[in-house]
PDB file of N, CA and C in Angstrom:
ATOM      1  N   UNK A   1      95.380 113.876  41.758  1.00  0.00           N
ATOM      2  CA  UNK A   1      95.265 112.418  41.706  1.00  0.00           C
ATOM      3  C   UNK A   1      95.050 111.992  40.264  1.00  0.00           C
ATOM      4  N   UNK A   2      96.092 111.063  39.902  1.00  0.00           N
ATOM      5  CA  UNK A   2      95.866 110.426  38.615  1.00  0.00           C
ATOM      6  C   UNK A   2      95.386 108.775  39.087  1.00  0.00           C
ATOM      7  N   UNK A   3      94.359 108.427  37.949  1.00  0.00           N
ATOM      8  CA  UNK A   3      94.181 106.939  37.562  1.00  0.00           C
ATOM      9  C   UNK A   3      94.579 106.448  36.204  1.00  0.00           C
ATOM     10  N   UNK A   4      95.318 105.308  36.179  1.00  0.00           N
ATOM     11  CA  UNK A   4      95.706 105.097  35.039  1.00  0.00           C
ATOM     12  C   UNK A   4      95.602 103.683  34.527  1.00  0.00           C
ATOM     13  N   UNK A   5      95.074 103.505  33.364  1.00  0.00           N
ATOM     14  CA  UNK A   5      94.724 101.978  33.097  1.00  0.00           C
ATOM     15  C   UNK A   5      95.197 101.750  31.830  1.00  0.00           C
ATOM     16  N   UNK A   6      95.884 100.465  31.675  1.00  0.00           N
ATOM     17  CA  UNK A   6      96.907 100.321  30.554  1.00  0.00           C
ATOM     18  C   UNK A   6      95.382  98.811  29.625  1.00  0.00           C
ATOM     19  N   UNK A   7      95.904  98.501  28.377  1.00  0.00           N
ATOM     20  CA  UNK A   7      95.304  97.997  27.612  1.00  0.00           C
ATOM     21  C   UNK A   7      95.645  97.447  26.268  1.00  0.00           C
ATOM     22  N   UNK A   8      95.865  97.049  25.722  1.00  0.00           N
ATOM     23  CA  UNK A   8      96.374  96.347  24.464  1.00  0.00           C
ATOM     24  C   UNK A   8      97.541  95.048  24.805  1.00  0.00           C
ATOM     25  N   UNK A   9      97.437  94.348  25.732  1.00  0.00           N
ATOM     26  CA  UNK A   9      98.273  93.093  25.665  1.00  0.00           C
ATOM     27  C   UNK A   9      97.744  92.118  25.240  1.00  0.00           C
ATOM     28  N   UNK A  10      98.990  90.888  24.504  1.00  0.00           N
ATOM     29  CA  UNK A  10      97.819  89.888  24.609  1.00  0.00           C
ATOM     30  C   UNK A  10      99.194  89.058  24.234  1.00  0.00           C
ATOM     31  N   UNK A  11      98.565  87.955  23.372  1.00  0.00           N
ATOM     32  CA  UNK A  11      99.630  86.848  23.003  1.00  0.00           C
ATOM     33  C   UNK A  11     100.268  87.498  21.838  1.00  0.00           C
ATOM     34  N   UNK A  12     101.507  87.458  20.926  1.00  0.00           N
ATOM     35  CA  UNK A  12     101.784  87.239  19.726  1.00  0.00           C
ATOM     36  C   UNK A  12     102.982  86.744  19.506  1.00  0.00           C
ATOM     37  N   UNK A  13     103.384  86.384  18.230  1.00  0.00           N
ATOM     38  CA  UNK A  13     104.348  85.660  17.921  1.00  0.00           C
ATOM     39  C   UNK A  13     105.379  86.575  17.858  1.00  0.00           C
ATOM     40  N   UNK A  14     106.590  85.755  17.642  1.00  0.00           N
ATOM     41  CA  UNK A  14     107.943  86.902  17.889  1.00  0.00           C
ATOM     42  C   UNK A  14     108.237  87.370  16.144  1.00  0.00           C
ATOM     43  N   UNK A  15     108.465  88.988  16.302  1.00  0.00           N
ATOM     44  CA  UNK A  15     108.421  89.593  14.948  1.00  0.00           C
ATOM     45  C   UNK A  15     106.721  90.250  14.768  1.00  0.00           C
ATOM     46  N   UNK A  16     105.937  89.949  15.752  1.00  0.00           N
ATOM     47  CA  UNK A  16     104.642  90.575  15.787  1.00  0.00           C
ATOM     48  C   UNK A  16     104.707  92.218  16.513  1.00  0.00           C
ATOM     49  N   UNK A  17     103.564  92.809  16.339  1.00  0.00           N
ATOM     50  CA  UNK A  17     103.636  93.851  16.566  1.00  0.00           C
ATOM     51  C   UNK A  17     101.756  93.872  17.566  1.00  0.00           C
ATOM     52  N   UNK A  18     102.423  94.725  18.480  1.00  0.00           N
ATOM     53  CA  UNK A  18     101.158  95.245  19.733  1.00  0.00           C
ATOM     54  C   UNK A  18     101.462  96.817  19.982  1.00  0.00           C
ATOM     55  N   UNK A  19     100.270  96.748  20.241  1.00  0.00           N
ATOM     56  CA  UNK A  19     100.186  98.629  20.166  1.00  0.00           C
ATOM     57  C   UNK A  19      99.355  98.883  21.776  1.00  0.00           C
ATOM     58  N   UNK A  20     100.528  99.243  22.818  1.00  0.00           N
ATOM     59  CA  UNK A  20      99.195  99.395  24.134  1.00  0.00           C
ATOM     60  C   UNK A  20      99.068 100.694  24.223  1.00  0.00           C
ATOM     61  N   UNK A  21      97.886 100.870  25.553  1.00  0.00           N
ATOM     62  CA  UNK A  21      96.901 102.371  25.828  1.00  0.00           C
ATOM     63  C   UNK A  21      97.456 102.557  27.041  1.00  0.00           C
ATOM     64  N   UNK A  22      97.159 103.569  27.384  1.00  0.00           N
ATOM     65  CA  UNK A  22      97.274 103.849  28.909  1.00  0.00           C
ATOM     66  C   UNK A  22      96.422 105.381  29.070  1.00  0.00           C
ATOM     67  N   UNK A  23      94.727 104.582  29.350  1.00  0.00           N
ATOM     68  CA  UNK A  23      94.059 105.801  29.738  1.00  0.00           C
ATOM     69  C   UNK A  23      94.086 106.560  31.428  1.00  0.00           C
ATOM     70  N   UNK A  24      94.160 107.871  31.003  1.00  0.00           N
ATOM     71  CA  UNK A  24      94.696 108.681  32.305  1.00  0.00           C
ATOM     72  C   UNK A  24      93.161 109.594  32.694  1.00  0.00           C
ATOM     73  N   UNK A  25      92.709 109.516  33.874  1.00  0.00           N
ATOM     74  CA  UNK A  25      91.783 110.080  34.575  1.00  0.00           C
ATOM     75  C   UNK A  25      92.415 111.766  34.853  1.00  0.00           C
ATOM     76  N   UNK A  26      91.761 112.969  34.979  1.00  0.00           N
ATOM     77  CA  UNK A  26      92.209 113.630  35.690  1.00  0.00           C
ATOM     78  C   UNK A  26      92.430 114.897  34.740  1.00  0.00           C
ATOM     79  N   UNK A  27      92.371 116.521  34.768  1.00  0.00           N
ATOM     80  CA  UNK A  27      92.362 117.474  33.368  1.00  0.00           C
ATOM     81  C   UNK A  27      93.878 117.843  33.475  1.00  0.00           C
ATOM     82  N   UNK A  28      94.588 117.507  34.240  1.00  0.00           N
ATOM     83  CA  UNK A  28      95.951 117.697  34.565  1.00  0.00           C
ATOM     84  C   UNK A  28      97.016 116.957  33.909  1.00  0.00           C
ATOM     85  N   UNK A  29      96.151 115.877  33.102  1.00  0.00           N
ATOM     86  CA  UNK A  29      97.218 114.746  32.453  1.00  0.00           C
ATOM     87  C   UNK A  29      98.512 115.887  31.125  1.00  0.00           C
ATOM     88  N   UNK A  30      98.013 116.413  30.457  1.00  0.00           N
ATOM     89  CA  UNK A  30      99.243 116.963  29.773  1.00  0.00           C
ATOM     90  C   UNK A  30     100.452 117.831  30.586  1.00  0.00           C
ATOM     91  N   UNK A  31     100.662 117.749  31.859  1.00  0.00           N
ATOM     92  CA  UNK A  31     101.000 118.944  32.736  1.00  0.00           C
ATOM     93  C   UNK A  31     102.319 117.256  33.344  1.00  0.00           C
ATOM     94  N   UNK A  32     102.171 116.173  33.082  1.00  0.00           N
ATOM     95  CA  UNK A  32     102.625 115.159  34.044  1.00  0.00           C
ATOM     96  C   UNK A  32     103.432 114.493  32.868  1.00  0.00           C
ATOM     97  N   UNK A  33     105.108 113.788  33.063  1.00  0.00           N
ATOM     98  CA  UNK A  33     105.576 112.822  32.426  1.00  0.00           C
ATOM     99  C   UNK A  33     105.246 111.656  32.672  1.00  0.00           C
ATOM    100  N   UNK A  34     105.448 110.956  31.491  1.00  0.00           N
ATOM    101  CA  UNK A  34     104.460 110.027  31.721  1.00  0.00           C
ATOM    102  C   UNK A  34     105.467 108.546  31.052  1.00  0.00           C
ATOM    103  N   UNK A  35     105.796 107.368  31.478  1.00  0.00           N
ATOM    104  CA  UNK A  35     106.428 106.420  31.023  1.00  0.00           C
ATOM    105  C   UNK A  35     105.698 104.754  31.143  1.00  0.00           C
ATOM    106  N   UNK A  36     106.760 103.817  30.400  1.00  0.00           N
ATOM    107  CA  UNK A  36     106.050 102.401  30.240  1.00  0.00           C
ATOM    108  C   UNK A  36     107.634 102.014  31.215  1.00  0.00           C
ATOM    109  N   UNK A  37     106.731 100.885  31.787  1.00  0.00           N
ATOM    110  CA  UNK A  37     107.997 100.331  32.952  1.00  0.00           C
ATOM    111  C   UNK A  37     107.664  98.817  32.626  1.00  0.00           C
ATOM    112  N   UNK A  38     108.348  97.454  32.307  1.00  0.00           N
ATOM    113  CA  UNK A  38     107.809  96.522  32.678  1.00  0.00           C
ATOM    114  C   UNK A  38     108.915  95.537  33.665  1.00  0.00           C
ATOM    115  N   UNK A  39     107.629  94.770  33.689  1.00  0.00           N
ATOM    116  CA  UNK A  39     108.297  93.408  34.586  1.00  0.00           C
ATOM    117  C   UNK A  39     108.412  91.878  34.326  1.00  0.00           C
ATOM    118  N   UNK A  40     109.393  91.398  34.326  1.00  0.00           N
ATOM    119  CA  UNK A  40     109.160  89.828  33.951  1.00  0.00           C
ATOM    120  C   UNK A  40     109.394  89.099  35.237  1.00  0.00           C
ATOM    121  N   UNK A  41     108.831  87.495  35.550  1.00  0.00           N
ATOM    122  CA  UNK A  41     108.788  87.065  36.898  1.00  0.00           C
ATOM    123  C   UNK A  41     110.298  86.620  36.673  1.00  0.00           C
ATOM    124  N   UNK A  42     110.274  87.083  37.931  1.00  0.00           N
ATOM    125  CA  UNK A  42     111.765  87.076  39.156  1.00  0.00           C
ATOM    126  C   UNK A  42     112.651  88.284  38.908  1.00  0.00           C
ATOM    127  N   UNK A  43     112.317  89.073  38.174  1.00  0.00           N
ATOM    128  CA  UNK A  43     113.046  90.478  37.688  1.00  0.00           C
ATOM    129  C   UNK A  43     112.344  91.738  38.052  1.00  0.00           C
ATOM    130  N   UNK A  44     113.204  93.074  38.275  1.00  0.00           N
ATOM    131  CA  UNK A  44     112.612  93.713  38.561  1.00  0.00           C
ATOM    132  C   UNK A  44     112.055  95.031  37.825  1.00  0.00           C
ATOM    133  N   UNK A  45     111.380  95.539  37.807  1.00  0.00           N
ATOM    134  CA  UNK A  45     110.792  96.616  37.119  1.00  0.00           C
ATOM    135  C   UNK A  45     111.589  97.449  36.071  1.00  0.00           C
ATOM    136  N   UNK A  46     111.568  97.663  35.142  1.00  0.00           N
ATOM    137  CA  UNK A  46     112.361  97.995  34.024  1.00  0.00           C
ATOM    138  C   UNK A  46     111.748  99.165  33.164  1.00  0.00           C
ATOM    139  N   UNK A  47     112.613 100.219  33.308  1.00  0.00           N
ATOM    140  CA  UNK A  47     111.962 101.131  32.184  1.00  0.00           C
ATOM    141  C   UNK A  47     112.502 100.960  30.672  1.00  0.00           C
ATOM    142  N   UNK A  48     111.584 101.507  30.069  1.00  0.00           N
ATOM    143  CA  UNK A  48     111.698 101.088  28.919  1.00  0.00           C
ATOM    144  C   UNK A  48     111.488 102.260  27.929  1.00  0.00           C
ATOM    145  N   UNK A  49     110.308 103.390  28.353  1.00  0.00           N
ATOM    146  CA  UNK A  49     110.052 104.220  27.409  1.00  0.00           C
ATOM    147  C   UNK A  49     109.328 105.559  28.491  1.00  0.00           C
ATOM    148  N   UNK A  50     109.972 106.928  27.932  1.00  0.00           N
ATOM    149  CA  UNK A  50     108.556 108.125  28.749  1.00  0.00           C
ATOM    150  C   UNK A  50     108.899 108.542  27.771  1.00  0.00           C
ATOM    151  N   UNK A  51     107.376 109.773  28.134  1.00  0.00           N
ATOM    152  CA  UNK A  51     107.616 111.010  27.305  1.00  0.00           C
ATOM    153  C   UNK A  51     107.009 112.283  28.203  1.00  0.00           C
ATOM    154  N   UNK A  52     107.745 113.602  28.355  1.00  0.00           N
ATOM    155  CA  UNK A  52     107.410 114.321  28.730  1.00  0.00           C
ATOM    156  C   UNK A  52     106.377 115.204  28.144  1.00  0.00           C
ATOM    157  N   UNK A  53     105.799 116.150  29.228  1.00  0.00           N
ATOM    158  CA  UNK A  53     104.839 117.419  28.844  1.00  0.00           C
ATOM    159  C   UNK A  53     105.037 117.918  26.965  1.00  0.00           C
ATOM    160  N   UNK A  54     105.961 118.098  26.921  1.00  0.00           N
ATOM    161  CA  UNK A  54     106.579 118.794  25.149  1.00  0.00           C
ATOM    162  C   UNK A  54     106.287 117.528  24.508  1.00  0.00           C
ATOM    163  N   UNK A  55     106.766 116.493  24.395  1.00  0.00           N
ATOM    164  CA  UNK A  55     106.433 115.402  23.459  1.00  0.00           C
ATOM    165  C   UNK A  55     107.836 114.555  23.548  1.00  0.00           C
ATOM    166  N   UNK A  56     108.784 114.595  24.530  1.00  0.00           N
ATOM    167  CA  UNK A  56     110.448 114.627  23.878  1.00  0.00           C
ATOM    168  C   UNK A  56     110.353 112.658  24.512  1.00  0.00           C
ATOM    169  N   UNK A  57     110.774 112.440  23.947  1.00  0.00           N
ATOM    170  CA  UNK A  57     111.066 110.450  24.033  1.00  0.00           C
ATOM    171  C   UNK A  57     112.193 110.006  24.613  1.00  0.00           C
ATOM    172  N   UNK A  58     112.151 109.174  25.402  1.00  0.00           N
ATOM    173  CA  UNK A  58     113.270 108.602  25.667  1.00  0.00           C
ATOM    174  C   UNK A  58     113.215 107.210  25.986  1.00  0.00           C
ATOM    175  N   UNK A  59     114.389 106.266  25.359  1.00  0.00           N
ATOM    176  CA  UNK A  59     114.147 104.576  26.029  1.00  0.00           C
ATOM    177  C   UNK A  59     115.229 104.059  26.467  1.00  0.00           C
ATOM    178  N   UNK A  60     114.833 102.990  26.739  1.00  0.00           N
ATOM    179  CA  UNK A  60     115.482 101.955  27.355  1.00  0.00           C
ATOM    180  C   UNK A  60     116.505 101.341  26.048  1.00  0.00           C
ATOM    181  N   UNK A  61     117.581 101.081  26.706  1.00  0.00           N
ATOM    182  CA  UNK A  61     118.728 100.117  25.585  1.00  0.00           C
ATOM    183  C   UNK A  61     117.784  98.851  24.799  1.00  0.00           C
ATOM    184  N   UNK A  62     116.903  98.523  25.616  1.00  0.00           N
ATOM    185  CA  UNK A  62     116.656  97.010  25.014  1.00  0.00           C
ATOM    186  C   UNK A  62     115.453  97.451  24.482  1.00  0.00           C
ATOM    187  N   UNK A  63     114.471  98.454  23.939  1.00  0.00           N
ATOM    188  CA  UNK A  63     113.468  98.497  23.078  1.00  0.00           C
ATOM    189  C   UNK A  63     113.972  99.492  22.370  1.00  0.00           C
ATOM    190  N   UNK A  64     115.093 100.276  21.970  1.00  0.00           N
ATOM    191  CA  UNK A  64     114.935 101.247  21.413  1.00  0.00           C
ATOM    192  C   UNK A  64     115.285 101.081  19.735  1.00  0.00           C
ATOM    193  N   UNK A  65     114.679 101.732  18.909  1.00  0.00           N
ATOM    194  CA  UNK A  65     114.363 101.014  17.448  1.00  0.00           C
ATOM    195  C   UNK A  65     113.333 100.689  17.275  1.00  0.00           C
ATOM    196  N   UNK A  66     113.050  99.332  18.259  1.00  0.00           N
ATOM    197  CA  UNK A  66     112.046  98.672  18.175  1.00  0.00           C
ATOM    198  C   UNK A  66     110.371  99.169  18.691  1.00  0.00           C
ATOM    199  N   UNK A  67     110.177 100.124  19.753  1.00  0.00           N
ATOM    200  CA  UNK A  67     109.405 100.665  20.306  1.00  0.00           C
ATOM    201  C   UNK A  67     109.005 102.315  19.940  1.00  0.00           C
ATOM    202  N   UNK A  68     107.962 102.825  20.159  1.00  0.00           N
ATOM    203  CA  UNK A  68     107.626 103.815  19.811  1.00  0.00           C
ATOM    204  C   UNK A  68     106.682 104.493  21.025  1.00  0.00           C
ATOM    205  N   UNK A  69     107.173 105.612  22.034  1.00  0.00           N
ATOM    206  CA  UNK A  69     105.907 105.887  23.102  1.00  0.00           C
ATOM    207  C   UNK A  69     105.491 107.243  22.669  1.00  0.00           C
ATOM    208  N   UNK A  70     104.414 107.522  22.898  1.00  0.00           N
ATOM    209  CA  UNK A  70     103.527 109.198  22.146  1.00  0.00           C
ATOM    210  C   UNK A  70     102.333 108.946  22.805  1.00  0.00           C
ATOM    211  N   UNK A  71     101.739 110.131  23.194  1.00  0.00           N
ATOM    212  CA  UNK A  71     100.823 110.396  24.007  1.00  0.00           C
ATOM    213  C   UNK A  71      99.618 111.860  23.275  1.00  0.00           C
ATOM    214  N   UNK A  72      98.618 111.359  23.197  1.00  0.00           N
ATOM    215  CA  UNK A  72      97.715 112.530  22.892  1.00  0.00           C
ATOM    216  C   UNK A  72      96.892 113.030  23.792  1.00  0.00           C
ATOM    217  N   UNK A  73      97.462 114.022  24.387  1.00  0.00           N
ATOM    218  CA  UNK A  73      96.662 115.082  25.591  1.00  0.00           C
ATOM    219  C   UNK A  73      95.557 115.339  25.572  1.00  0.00           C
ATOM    220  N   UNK A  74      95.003 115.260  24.540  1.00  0.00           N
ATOM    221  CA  UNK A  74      93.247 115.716  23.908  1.00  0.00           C
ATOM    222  C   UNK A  74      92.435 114.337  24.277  1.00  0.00           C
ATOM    223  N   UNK A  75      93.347 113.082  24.165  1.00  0.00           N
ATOM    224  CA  UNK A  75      92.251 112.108  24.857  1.00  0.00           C
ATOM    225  C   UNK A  75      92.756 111.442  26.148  1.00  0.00           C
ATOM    226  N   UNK A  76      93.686 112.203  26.612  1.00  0.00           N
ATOM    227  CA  UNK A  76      94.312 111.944  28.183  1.00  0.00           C
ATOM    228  C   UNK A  76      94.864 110.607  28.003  1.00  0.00           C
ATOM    229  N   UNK A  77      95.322 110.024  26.836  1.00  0.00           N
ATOM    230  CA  UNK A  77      96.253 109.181  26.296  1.00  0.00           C
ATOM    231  C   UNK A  77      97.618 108.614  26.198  1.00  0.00           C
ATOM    232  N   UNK A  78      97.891 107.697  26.484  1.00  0.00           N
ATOM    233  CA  UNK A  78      99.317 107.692  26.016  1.00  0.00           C
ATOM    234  C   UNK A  78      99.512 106.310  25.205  1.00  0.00           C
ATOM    235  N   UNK A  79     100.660 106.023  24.097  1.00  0.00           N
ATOM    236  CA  UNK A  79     100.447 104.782  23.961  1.00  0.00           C
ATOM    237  C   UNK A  79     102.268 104.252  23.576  1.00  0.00           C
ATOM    238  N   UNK A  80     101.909 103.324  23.408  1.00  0.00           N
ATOM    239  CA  UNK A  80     103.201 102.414  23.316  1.00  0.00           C
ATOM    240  C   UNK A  80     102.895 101.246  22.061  1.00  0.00           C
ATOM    241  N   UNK A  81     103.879 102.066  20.651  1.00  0.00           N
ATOM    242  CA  UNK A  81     103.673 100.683  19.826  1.00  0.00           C
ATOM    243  C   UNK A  81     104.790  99.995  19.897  1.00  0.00           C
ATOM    244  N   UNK A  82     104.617  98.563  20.198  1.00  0.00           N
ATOM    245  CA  UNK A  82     106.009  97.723  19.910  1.00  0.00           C
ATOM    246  C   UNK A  82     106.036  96.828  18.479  1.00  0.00           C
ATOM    247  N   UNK A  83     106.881  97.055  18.078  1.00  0.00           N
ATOM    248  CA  UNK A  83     107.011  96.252  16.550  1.00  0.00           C
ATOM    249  C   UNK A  83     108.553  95.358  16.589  1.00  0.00           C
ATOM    250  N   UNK A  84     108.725  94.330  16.026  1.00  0.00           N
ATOM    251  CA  UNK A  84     109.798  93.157  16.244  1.00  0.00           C
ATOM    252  C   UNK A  84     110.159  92.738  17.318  1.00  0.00           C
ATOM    253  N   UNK A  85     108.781  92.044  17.962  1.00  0.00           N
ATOM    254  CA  UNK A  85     108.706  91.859  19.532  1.00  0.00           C
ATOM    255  C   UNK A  85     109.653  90.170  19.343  1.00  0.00           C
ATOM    256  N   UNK A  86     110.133  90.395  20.781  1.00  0.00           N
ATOM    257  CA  UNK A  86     111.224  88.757  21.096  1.00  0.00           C
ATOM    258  C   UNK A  86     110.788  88.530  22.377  1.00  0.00           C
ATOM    259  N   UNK A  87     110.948  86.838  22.435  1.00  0.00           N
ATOM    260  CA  UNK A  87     109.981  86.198  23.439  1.00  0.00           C
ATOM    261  C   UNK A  87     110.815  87.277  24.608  1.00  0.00           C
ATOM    262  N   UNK A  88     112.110  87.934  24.842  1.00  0.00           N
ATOM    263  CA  UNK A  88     112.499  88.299  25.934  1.00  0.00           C
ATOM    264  C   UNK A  88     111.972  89.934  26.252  1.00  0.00           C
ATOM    265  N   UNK A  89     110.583  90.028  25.086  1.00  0.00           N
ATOM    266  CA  UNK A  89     109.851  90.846  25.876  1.00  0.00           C
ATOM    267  C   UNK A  89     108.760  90.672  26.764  1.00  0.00           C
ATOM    268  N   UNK A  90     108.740  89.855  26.417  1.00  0.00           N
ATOM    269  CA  UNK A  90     107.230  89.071  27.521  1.00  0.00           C
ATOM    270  C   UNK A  90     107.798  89.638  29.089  1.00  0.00           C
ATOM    271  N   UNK A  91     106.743  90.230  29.428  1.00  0.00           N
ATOM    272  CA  UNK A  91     106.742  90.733  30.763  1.00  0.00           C
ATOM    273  C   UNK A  91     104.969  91.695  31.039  1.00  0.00           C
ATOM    274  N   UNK A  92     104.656  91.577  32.296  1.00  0.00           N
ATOM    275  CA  UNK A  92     103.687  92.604  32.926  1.00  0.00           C
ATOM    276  C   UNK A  92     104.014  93.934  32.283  1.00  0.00           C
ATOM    277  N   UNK A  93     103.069  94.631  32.052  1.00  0.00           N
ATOM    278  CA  UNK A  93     103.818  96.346  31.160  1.00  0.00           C
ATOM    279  C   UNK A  93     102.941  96.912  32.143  1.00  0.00           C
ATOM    280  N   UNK A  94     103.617  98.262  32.728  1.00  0.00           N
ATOM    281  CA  UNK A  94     102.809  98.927  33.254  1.00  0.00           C
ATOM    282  C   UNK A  94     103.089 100.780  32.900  1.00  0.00           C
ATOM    283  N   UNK A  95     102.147 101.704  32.696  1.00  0.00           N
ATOM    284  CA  UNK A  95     102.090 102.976  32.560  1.00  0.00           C
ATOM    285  C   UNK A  95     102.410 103.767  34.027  1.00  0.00           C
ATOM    286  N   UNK A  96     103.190 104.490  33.874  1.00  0.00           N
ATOM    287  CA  UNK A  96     103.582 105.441  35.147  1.00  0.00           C
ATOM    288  C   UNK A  96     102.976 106.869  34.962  1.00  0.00           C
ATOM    289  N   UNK A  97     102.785 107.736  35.813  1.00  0.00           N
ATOM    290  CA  UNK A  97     102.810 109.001  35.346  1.00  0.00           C
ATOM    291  C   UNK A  97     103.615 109.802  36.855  1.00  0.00           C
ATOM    292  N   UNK A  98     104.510 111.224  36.473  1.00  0.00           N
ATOM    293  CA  UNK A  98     104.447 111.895  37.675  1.00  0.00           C
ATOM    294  C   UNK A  98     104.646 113.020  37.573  1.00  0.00           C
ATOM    295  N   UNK A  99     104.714 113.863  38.448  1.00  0.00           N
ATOM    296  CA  UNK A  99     104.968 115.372  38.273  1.00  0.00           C
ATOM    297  C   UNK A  99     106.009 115.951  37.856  1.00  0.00           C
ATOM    298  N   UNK A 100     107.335 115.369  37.904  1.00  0.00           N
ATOM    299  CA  UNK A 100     108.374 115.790  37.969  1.00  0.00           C
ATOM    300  C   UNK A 100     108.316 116.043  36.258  1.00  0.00           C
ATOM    301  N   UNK A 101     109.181 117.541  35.768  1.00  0.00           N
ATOM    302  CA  UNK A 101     108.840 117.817  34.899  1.00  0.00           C
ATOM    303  C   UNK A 101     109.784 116.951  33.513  1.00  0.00           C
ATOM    304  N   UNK A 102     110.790 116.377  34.289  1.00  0.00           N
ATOM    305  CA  UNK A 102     111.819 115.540  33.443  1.00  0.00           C
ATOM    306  C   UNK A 102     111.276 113.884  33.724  1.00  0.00           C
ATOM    307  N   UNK A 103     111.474 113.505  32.093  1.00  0.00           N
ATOM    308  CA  UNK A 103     111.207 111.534  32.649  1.00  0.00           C
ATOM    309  C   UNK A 103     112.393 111.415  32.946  1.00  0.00           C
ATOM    310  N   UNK A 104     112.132 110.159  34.431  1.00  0.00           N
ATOM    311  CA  UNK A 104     113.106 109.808  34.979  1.00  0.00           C
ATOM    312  C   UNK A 104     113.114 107.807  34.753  1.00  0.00           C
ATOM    313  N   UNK A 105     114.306 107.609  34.775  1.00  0.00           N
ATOM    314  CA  UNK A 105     113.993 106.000  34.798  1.00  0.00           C
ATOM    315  C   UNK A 105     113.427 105.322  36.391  1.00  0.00           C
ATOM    316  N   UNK A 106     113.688 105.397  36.730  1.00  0.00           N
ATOM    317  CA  UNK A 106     113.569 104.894  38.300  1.00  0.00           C
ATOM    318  C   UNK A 106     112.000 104.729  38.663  1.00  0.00           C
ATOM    319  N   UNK A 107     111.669 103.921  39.413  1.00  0.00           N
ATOM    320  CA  UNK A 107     109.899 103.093  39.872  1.00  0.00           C
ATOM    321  C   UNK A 107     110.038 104.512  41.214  1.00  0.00           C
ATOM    322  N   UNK A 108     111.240 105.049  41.783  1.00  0.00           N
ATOM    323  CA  UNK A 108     110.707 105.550  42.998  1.00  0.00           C
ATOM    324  C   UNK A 108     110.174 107.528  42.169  1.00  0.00           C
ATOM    325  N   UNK A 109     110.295 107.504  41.390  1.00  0.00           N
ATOM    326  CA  UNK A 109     110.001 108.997  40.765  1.00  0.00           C
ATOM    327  C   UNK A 109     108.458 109.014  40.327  1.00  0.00           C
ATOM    328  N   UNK A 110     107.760 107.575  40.264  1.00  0.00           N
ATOM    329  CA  UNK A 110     106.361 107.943  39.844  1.00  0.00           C
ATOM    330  C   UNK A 110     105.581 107.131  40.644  1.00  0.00           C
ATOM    331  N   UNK A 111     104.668 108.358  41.017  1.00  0.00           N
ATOM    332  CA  UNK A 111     103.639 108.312  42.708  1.00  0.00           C
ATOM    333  C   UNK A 111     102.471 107.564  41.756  1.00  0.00           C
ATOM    334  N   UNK A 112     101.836 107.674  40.823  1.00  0.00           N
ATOM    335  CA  UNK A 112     100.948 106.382  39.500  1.00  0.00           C
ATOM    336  C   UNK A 112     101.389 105.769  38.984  1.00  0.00           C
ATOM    337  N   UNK A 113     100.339 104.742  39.050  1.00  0.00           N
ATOM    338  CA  UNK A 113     100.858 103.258  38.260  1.00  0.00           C
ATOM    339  C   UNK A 113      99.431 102.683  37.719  1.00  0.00           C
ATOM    340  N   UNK A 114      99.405 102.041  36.796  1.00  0.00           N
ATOM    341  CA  UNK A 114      97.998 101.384  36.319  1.00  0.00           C
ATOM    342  C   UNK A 114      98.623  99.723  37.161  1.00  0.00           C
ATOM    343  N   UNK A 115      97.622  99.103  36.765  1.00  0.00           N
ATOM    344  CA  UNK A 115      97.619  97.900  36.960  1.00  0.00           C
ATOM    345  C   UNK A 115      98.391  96.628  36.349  1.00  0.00           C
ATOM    346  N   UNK A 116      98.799  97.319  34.895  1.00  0.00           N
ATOM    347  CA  UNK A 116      99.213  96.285  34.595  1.00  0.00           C
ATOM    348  C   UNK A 116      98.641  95.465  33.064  1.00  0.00           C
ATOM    349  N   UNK A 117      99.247  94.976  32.130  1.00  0.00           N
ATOM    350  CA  UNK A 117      98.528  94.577  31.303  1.00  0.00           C
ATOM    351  C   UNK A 117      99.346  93.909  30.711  1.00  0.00           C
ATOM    352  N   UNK A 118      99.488  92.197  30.286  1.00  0.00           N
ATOM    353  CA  UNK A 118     100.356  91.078  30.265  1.00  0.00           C
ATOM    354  C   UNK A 118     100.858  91.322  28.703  1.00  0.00           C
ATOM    355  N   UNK A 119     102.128  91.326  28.509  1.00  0.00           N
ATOM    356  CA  UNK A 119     102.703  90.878  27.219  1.00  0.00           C
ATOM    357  C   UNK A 119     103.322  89.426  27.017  1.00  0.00           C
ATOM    358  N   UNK A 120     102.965  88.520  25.897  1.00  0.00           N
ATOM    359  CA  UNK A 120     103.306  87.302  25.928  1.00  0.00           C
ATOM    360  C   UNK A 120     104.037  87.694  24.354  1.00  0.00           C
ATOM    361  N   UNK A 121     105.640  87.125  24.326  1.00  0.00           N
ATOM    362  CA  UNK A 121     105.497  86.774  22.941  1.00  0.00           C
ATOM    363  C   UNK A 121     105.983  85.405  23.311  1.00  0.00           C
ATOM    364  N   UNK A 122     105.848  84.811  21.703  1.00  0.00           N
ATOM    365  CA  UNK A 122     105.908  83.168  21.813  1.00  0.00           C
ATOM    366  C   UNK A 122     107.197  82.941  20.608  1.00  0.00           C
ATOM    367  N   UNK A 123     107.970  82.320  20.578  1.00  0.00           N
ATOM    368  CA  UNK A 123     109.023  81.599  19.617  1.00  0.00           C
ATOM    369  C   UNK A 123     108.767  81.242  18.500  1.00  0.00           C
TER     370      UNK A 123
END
């Protein structure tokens, strides 16, 4: 059983930069891939960024450049910096984690989810 709680959202302007957390419960966390999925209202869940057990990255068409995901196993960590944010990132961000040893894009491949933590950018 993983718990996972995401952290660093907030407001900023477009061309700003946010850096979120996603603390993971559990001594098993380096053993699990682990990704950022978000959501904007009336749309549906969107991946955007994982990274597996080894460290290896992968994103989404629409953050890639712009985003950065890395995870430190020593503090059961993962994080997500975004830099040259556009209002058409504003969405709910949420941290996934799952067993499967490859990141996968898809919401049905990861059995954790945190809660959630709001990104606003503004014009």
């Amino acid at each position: 059983q993983v718990q996972l709680v995401e952290s660093g959202g907030g407001l900023v302007q477009a061309g700003g930069s946010l850096r979120l957390s996603c603390a993971a419960s559990g001594r098993t966390f380096s053993s699990y891939s682990m990704a950022w999925f978000r959501q904007a209202p009336g749309k549906e869940r969107e991946f955007i960024a994982g990274i597996d057990w080894r460290g290896t990255t992968y994103y989404g068409d629409s953050v890639r450049g712009r985003f950065t995901v890395s995870r430190d196993n020593a503090k059961n960590t993962m994080y997500l910096q975004m830099n040259s944010l556009k209002p058409e990132d504003t969405a709910v961000y949420f941290c996934a984690a799952s067993r499967v040893v490859a990141v996968r894009t898809t919401t049905r491949d990861y059995a954790y989810w945190g809660q959630g933590t709001q990104v606003t950018v503004s014009s």
